[in-house]
PDB file of N, CA and C in Angstrom:
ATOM      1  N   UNK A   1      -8.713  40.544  15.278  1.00  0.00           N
ATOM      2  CA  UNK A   1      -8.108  39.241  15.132  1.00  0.00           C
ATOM      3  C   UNK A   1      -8.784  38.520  13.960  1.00  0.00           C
ATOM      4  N   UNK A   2      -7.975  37.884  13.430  1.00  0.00           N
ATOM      5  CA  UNK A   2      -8.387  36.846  12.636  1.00  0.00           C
ATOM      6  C   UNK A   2      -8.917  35.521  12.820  1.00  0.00           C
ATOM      7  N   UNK A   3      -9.523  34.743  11.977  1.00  0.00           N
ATOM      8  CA  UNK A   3     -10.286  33.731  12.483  1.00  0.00           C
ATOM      9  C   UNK A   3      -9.549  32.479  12.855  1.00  0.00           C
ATOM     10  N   UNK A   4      -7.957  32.499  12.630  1.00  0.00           N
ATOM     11  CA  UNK A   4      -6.940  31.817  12.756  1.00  0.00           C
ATOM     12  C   UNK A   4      -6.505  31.990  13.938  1.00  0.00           C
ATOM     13  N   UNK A   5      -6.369  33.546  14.248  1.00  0.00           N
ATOM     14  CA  UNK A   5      -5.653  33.932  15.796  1.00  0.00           C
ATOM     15  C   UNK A   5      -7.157  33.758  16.466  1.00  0.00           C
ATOM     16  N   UNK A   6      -8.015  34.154  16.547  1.00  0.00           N
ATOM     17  CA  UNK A   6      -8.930  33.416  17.446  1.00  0.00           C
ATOM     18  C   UNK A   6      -9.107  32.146  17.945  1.00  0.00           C
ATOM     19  N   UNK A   7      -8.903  31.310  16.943  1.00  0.00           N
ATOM     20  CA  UNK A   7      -8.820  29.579  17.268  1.00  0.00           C
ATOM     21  C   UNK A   7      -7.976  29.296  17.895  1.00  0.00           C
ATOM     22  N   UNK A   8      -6.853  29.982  17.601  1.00  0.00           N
ATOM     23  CA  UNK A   8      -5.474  29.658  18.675  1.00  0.00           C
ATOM     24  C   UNK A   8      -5.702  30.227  20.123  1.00  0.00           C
ATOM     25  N   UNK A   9      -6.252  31.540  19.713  1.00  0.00           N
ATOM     26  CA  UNK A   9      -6.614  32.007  21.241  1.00  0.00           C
ATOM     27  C   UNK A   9      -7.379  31.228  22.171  1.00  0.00           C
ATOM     28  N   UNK A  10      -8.219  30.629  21.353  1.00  0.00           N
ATOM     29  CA  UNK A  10      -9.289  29.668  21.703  1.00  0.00           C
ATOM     30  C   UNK A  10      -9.239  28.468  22.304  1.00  0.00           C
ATOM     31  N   UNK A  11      -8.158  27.829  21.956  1.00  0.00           N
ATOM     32  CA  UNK A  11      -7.849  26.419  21.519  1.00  0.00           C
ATOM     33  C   UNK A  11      -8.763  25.692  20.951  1.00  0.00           C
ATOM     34  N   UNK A  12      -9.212  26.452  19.968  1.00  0.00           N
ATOM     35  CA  UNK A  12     -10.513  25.700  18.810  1.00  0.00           C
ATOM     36  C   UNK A  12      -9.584  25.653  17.471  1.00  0.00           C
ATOM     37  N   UNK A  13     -10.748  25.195  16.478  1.00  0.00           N
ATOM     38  CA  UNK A  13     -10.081  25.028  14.974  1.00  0.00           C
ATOM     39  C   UNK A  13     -10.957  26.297  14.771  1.00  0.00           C
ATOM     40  N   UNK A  14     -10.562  26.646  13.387  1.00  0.00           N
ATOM     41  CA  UNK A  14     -10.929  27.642  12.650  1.00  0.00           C
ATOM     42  C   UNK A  14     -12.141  26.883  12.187  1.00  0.00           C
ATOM     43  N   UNK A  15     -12.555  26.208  11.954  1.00  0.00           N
ATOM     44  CA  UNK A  15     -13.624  25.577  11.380  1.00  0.00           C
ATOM     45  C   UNK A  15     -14.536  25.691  12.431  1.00  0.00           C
ATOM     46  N   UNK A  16     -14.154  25.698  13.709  1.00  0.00           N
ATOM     47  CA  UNK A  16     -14.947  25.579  14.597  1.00  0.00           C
ATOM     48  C   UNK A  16     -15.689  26.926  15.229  1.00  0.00           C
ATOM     49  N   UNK A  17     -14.579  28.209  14.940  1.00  0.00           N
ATOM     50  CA  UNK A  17     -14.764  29.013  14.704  1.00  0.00           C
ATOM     51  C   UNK A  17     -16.076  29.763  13.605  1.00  0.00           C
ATOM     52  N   UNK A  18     -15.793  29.158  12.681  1.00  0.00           N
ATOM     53  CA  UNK A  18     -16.862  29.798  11.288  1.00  0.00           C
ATOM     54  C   UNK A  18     -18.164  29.073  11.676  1.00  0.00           C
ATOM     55  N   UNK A  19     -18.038  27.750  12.148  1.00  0.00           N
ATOM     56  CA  UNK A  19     -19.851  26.955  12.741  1.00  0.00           C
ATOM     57  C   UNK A  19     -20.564  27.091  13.754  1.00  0.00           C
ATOM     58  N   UNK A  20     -19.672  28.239  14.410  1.00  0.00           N
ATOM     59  CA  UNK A  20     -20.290  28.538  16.100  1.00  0.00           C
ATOM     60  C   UNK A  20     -20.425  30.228  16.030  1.00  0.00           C
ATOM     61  N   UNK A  21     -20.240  30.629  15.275  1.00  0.00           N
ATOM     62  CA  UNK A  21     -20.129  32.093  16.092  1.00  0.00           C
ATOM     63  C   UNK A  21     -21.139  32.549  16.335  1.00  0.00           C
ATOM     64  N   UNK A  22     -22.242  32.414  15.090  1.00  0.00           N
ATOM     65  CA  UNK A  22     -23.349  32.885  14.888  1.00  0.00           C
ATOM     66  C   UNK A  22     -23.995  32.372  16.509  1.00  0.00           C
ATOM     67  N   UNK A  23     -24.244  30.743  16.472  1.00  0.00           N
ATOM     68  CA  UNK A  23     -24.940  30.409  17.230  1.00  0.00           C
ATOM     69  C   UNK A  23     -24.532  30.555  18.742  1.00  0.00           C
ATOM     70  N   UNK A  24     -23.404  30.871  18.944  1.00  0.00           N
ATOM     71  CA  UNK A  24     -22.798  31.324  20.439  1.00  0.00           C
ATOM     72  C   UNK A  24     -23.158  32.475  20.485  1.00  0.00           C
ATOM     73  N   UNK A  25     -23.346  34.127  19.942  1.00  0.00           N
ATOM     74  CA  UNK A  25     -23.376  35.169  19.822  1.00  0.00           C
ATOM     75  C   UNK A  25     -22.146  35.626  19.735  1.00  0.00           C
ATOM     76  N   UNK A  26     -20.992  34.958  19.458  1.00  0.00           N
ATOM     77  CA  UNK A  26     -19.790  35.301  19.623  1.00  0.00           C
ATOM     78  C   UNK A  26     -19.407  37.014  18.663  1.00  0.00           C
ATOM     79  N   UNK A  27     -18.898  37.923  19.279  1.00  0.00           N
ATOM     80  CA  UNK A  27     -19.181  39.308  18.822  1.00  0.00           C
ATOM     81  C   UNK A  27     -17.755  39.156  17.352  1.00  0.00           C
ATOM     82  N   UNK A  28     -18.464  39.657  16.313  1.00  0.00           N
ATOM     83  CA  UNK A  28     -17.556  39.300  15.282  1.00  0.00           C
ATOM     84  C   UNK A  28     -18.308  40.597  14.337  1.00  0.00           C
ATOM     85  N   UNK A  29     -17.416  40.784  12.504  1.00  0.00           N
ATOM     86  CA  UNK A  29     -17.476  42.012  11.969  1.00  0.00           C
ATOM     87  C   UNK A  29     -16.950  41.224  10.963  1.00  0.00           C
ATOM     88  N   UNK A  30     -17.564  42.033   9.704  1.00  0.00           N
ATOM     89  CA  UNK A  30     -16.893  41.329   8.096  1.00  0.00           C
ATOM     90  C   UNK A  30     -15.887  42.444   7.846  1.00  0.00           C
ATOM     91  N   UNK A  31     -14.773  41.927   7.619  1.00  0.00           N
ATOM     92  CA  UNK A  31     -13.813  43.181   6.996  1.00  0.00           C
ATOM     93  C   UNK A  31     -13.954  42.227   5.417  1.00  0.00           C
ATOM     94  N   UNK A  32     -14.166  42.980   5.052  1.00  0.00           N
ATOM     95  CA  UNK A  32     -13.554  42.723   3.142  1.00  0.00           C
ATOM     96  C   UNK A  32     -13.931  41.482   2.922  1.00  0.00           C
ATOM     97  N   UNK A  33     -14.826  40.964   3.563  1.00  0.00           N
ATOM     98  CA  UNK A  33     -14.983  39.824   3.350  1.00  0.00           C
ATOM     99  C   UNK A  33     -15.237  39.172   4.209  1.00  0.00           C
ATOM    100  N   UNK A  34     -14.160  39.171   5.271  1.00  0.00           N
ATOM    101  CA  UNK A  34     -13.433  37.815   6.257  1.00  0.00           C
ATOM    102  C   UNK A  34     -13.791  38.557   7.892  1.00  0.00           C
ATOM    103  N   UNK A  35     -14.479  37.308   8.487  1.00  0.00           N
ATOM    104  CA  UNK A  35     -14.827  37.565   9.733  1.00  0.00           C
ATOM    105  C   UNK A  35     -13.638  38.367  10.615  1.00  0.00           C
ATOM    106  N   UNK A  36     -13.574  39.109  11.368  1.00  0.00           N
ATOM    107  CA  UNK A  36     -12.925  40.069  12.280  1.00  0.00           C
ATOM    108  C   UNK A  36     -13.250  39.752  13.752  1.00  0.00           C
ATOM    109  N   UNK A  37     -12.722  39.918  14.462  1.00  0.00           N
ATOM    110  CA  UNK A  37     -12.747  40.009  15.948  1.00  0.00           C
ATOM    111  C   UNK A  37     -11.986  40.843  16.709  1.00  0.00           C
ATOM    112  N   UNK A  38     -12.753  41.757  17.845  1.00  0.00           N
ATOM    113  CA  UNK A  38     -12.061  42.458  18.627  1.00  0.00           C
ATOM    114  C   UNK A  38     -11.687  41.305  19.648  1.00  0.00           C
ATOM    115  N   UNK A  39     -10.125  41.427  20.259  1.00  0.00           N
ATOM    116  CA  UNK A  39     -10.193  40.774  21.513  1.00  0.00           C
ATOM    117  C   UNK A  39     -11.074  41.539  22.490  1.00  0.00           C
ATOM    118  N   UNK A  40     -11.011  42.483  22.815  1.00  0.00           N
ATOM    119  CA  UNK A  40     -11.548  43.125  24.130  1.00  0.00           C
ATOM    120  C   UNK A  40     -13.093  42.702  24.043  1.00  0.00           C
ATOM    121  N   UNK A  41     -13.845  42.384  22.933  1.00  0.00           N
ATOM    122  CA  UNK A  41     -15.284  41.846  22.812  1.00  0.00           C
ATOM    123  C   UNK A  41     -14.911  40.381  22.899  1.00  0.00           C
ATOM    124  N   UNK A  42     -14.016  39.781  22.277  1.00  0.00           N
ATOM    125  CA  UNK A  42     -14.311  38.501  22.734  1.00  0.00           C
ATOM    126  C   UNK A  42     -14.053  38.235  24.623  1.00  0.00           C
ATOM    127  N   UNK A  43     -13.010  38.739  25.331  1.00  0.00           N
ATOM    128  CA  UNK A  43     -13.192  38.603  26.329  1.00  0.00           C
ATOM    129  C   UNK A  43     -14.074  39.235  27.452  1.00  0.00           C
ATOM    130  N   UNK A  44     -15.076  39.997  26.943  1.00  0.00           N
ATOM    131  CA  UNK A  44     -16.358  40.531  27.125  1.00  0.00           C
ATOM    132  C   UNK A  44     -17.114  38.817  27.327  1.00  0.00           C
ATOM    133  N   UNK A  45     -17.433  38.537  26.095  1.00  0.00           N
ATOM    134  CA  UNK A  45     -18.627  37.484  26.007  1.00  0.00           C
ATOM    135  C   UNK A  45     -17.647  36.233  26.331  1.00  0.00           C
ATOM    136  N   UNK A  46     -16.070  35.972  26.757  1.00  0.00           N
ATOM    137  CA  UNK A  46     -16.013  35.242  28.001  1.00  0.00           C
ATOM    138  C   UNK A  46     -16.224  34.964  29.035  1.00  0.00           C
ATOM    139  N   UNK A  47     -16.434  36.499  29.441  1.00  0.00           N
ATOM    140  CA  UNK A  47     -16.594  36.674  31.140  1.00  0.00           C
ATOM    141  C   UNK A  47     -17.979  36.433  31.069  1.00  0.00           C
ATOM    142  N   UNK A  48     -19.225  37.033  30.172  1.00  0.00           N
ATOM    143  CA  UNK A  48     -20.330  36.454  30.271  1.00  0.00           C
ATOM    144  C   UNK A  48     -20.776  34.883  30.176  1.00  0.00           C
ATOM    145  N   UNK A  49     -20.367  34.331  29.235  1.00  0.00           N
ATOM    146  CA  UNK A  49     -20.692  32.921  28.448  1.00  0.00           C
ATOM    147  C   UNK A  49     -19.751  31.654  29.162  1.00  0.00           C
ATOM    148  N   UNK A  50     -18.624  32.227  30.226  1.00  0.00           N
ATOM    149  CA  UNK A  50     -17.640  31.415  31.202  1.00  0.00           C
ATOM    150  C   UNK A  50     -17.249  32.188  32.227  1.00  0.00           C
ATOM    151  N   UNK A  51     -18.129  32.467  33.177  1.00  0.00           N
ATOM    152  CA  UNK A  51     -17.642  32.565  34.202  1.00  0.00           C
ATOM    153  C   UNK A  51     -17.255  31.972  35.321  1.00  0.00           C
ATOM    154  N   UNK A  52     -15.734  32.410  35.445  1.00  0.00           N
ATOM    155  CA  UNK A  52     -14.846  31.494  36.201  1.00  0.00           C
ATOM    156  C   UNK A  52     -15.550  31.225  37.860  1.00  0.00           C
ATOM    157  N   UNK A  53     -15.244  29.796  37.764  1.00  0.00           N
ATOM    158  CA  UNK A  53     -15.775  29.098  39.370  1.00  0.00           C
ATOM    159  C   UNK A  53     -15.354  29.816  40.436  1.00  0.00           C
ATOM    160  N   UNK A  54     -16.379  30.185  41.246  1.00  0.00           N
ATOM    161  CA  UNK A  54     -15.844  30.679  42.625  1.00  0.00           C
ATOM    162  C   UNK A  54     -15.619  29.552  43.706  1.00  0.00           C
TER     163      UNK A  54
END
């Protein structure tokens, strides 16, 4: 995913995206440049970083 479809996935901005990832550990990859994201890792470090209320 892109850092666009992440934010949407997110309901974040892309900006918000590029100032947090580092510091969240959010799992990310440079393609050619431009940050990358697997979904299946980002909803990895959801289930860790938000886990839903029992």
């Amino acid at each position: 995913m892109t850092v666009d479809e992440l934010a949407e996935y997110l309901g974040k901005k892309p900006a918000w995206i590029y100032n947090s990832h580092r510091i969240l550990g959010l799992p990310s990859w440079k393609v050619g440049g431009s940050l990358r994201f697997r979904m299946s890792e980002v909803d990895r470090w959801l289930d860790r970083e938000c886990p839903a209320s029992a």
